[in-house]
C-alpha atoms as a PDB file:
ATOM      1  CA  UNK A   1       0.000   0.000   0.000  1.00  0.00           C
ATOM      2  CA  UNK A   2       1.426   3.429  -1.156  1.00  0.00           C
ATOM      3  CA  UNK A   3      -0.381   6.865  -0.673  1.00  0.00           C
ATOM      4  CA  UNK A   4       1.191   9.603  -2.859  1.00  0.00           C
ATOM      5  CA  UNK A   5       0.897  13.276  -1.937  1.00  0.00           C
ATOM      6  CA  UNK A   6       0.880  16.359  -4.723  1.00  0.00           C
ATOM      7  CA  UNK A   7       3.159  18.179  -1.816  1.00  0.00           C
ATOM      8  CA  UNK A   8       3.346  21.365  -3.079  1.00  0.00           C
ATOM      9  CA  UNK A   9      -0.164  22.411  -2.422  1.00  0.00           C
ATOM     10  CA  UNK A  10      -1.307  20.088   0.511  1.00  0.00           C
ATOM     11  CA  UNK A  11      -1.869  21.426   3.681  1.00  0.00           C
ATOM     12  CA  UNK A  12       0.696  20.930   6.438  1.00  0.00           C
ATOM     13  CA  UNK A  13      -1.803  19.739   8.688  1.00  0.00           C
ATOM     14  CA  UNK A  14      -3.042  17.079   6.165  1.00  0.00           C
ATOM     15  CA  UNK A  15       0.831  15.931   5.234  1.00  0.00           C
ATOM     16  CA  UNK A  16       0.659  15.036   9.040  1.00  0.00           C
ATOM     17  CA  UNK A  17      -2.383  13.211   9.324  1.00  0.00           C
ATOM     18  CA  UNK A  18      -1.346  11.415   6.652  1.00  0.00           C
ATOM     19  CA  UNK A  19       1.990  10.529   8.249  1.00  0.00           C
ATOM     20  CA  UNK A  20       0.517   9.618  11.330  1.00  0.00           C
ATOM     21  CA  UNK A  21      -1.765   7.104   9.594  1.00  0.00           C
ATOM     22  CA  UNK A  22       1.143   5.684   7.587  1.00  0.00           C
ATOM     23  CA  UNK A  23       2.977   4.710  11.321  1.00  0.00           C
ATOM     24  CA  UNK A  24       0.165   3.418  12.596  1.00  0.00           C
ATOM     25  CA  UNK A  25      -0.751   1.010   9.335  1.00  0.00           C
ATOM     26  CA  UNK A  26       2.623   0.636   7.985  1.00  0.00           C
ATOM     27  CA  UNK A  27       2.370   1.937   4.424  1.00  0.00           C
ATOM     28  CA  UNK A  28       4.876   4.017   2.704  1.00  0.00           C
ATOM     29  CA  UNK A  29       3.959   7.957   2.100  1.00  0.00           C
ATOM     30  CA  UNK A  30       5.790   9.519  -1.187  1.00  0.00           C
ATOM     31  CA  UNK A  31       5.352  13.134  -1.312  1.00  0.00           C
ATOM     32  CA  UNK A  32       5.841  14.349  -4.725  1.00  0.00           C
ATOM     33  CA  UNK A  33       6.803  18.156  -5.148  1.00  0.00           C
ATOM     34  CA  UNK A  34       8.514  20.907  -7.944  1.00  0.00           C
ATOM     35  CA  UNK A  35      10.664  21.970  -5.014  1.00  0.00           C
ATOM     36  CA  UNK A  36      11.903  21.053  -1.781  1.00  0.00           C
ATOM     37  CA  UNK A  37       9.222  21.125   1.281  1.00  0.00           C
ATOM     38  CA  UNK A  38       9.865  19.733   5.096  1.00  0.00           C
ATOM     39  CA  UNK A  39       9.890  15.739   4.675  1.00  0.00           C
ATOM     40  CA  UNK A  40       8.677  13.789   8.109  1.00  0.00           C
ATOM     41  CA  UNK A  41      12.119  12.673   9.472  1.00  0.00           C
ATOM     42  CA  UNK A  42      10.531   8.898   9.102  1.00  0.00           C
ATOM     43  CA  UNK A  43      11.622   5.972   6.758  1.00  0.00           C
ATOM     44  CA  UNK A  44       8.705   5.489   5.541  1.00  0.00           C
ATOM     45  CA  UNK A  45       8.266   8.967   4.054  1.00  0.00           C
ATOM     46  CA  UNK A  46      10.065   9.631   0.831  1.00  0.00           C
ATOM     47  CA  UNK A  47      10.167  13.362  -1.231  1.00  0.00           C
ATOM     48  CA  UNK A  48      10.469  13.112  -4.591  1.00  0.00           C
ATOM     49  CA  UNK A  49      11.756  16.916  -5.950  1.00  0.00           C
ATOM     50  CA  UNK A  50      11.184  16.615  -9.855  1.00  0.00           C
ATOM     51  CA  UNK A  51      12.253  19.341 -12.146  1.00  0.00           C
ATOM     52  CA  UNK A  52      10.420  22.469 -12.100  1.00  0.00           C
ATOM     53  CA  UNK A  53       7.917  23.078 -15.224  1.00  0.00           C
ATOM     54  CA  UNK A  54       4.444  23.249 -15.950  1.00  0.00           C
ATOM     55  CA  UNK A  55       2.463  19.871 -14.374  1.00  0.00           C
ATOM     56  CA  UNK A  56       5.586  18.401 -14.029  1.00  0.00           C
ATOM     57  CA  UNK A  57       4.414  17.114 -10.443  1.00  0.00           C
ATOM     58  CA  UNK A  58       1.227  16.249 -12.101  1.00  0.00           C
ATOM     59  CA  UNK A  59       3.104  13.745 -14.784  1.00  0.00           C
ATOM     60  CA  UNK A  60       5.169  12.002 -12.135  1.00  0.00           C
ATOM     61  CA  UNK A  61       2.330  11.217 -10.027  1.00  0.00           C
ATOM     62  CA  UNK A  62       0.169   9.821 -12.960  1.00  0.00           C
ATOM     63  CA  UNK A  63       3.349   8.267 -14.329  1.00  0.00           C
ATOM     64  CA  UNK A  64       4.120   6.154 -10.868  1.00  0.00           C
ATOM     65  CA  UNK A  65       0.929   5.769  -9.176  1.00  0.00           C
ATOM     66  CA  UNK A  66      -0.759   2.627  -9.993  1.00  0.00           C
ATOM     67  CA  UNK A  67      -4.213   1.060  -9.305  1.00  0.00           C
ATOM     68  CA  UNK A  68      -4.557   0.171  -5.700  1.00  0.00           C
ATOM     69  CA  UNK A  69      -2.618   3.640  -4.253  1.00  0.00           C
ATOM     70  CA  UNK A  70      -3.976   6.515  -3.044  1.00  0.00           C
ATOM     71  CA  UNK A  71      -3.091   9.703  -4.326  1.00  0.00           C
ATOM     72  CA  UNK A  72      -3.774  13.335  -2.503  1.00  0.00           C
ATOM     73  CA  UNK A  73      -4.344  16.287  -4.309  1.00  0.00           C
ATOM     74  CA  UNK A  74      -6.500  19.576  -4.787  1.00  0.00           C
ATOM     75  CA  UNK A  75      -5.616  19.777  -8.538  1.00  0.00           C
ATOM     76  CA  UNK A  76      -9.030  18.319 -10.721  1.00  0.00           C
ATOM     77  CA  UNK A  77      -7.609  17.679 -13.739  1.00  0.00           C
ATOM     78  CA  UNK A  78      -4.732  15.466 -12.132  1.00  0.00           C
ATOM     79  CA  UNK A  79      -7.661  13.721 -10.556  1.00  0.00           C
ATOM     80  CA  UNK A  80      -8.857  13.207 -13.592  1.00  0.00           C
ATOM     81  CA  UNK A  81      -6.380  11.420 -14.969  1.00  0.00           C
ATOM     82  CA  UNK A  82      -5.561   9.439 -11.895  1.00  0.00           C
ATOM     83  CA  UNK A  83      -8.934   7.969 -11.812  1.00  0.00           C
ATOM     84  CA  UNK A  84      -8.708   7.337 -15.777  1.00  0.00           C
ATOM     85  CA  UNK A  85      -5.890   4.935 -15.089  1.00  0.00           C
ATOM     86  CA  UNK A  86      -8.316   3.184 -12.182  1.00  0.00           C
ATOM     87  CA  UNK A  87      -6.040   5.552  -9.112  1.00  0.00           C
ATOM     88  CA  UNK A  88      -8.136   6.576  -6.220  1.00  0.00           C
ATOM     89  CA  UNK A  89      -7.711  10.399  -5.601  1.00  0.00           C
ATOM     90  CA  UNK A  90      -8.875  12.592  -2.246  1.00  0.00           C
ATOM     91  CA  UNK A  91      -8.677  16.277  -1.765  1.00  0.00           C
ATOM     92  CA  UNK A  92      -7.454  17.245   1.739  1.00  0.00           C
ATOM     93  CA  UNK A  93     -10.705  18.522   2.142  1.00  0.00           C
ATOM     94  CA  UNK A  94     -12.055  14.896   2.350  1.00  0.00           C
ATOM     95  CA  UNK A  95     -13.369  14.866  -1.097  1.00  0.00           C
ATOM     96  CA  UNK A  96     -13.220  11.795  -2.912  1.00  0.00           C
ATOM     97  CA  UNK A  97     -12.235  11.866  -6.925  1.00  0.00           C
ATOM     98  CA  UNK A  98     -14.343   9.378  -8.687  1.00  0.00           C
ATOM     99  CA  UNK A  99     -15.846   8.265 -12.082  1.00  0.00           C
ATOM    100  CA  UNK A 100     -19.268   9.971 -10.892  1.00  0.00           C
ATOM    101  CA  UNK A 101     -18.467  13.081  -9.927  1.00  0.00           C
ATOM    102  CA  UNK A 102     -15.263  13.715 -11.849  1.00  0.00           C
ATOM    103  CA  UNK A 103     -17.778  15.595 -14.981  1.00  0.00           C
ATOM    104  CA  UNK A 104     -19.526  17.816 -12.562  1.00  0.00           C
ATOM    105  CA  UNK A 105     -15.664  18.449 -10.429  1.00  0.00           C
ATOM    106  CA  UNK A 106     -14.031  19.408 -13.831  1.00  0.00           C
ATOM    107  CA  UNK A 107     -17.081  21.394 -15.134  1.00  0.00           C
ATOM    108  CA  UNK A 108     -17.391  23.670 -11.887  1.00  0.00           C
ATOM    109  CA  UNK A 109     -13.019  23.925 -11.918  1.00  0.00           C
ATOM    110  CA  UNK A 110     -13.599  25.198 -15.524  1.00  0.00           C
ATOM    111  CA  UNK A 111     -16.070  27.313 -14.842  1.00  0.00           C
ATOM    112  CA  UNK A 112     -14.104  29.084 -11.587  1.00  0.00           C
ATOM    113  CA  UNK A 113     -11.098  29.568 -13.982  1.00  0.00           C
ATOM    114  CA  UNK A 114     -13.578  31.249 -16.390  1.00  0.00           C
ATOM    115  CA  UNK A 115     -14.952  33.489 -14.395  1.00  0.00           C
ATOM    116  CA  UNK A 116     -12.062  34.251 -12.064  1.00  0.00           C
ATOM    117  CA  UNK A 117     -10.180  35.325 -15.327  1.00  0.00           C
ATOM    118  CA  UNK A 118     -13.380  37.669 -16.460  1.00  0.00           C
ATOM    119  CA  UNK A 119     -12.813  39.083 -12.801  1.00  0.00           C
ATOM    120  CA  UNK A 120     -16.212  37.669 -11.713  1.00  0.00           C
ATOM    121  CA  UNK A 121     -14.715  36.056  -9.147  1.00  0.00           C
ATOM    122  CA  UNK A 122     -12.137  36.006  -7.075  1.00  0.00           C
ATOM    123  CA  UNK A 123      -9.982  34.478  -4.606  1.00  0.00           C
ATOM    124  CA  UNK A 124      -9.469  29.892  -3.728  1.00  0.00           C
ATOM    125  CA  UNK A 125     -10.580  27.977  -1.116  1.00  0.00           C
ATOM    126  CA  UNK A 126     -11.220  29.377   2.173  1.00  0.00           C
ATOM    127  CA  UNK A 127      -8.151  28.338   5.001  1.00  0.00           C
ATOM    128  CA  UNK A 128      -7.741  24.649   5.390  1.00  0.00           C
ATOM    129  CA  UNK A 129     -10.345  24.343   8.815  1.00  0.00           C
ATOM    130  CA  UNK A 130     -10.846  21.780  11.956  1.00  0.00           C
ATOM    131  CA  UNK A 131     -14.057  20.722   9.885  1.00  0.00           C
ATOM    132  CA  UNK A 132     -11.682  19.679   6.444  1.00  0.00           C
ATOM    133  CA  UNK A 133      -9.053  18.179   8.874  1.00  0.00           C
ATOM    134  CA  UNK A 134     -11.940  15.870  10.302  1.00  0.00           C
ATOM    135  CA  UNK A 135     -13.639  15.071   6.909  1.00  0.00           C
ATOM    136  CA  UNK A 136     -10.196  14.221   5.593  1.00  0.00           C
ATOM    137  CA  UNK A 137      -9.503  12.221   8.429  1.00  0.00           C
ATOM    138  CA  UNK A 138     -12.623  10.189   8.041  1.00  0.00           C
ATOM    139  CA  UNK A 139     -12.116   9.745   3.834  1.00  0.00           C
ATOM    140  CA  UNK A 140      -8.660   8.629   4.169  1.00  0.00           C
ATOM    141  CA  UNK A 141      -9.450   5.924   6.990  1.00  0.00           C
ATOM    142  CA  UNK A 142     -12.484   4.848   4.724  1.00  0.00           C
ATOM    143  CA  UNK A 143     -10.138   4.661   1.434  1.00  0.00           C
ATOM    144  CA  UNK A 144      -7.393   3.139   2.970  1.00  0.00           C
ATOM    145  CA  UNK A 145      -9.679   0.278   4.207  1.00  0.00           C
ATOM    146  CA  UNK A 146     -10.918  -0.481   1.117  1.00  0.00           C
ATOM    147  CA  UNK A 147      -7.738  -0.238  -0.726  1.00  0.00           C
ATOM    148  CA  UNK A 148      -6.247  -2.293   1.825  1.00  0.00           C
ATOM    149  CA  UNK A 149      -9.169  -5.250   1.498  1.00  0.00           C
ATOM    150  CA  UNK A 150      -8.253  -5.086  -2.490  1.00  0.00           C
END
């Protein structure tokens, strides 16, 4: 069992909770990032810097993860593809990426973009909260039993 994180734009507080998880069921953690970010000092953690460019985070992840691991990441359209090659995928927020949901995810990302660059909207998520630290919390344990059961 392997749970991948997009590092660069997880929260801290997720990264740990992760972590903490991975010591407690023994799996190993990659964290995948376009430059260097604090690494858990534990063996079981590895950080993966690849070079910096456009998605080039994105690429590895999709390129390495296989069916049966878990990766973690805010970014839709990596989700996408993730879950295209049969990947599960959770948002630190505690939302899971799946084949149901993935039309309506990518449709409102594309629309955000669309207006945010027409100035009709502003801003990202609001700061990462107790509430998306619990939901999280409750996804991963539920995904990481059922990939473990696989």
């Amino acid at each position: 069992m392997r749970v991948w994180i997009d590092a660069d734009a997880c929260p801290k507080a997720a990264k740990d909770l992760i972590v903490k998880f991975a010591l407690k069921r023994k799996f190993e953690v990659v964290m995948v990032a376009g430059q260097a970010v604090a690494k858990p000092a534990f063996s079981l953690v590895k950080l993966i810097v690849v070079p910096s460019g456009p998605d080039a985070a994105d690429d590895y992840l999709v390129e390495h993860a296989t069916p049966g691991e878990l990766v973690i990441c805010s970014d839709v359209p990596l989700a996408d593809r993730l879950v295209k090659k049969g990947v599960a995928a959770l948002d630190p927020r505690g939302r899971e990426f799946d084949e149901r949901n993935m039309g309506d995810r990518l449709a409102a990302r594309n629309l955000f973009t669309e207006l945010r660059e027409q100035g009709q909207a502003g801003g990202g998520q609001p700061p990462y909260a107790e509430r998306d630290k619990q939901a999280f919390a409750n996804a991963l344990d539920r995904i990481i039993a059922r990939l473990s059961k696989a």
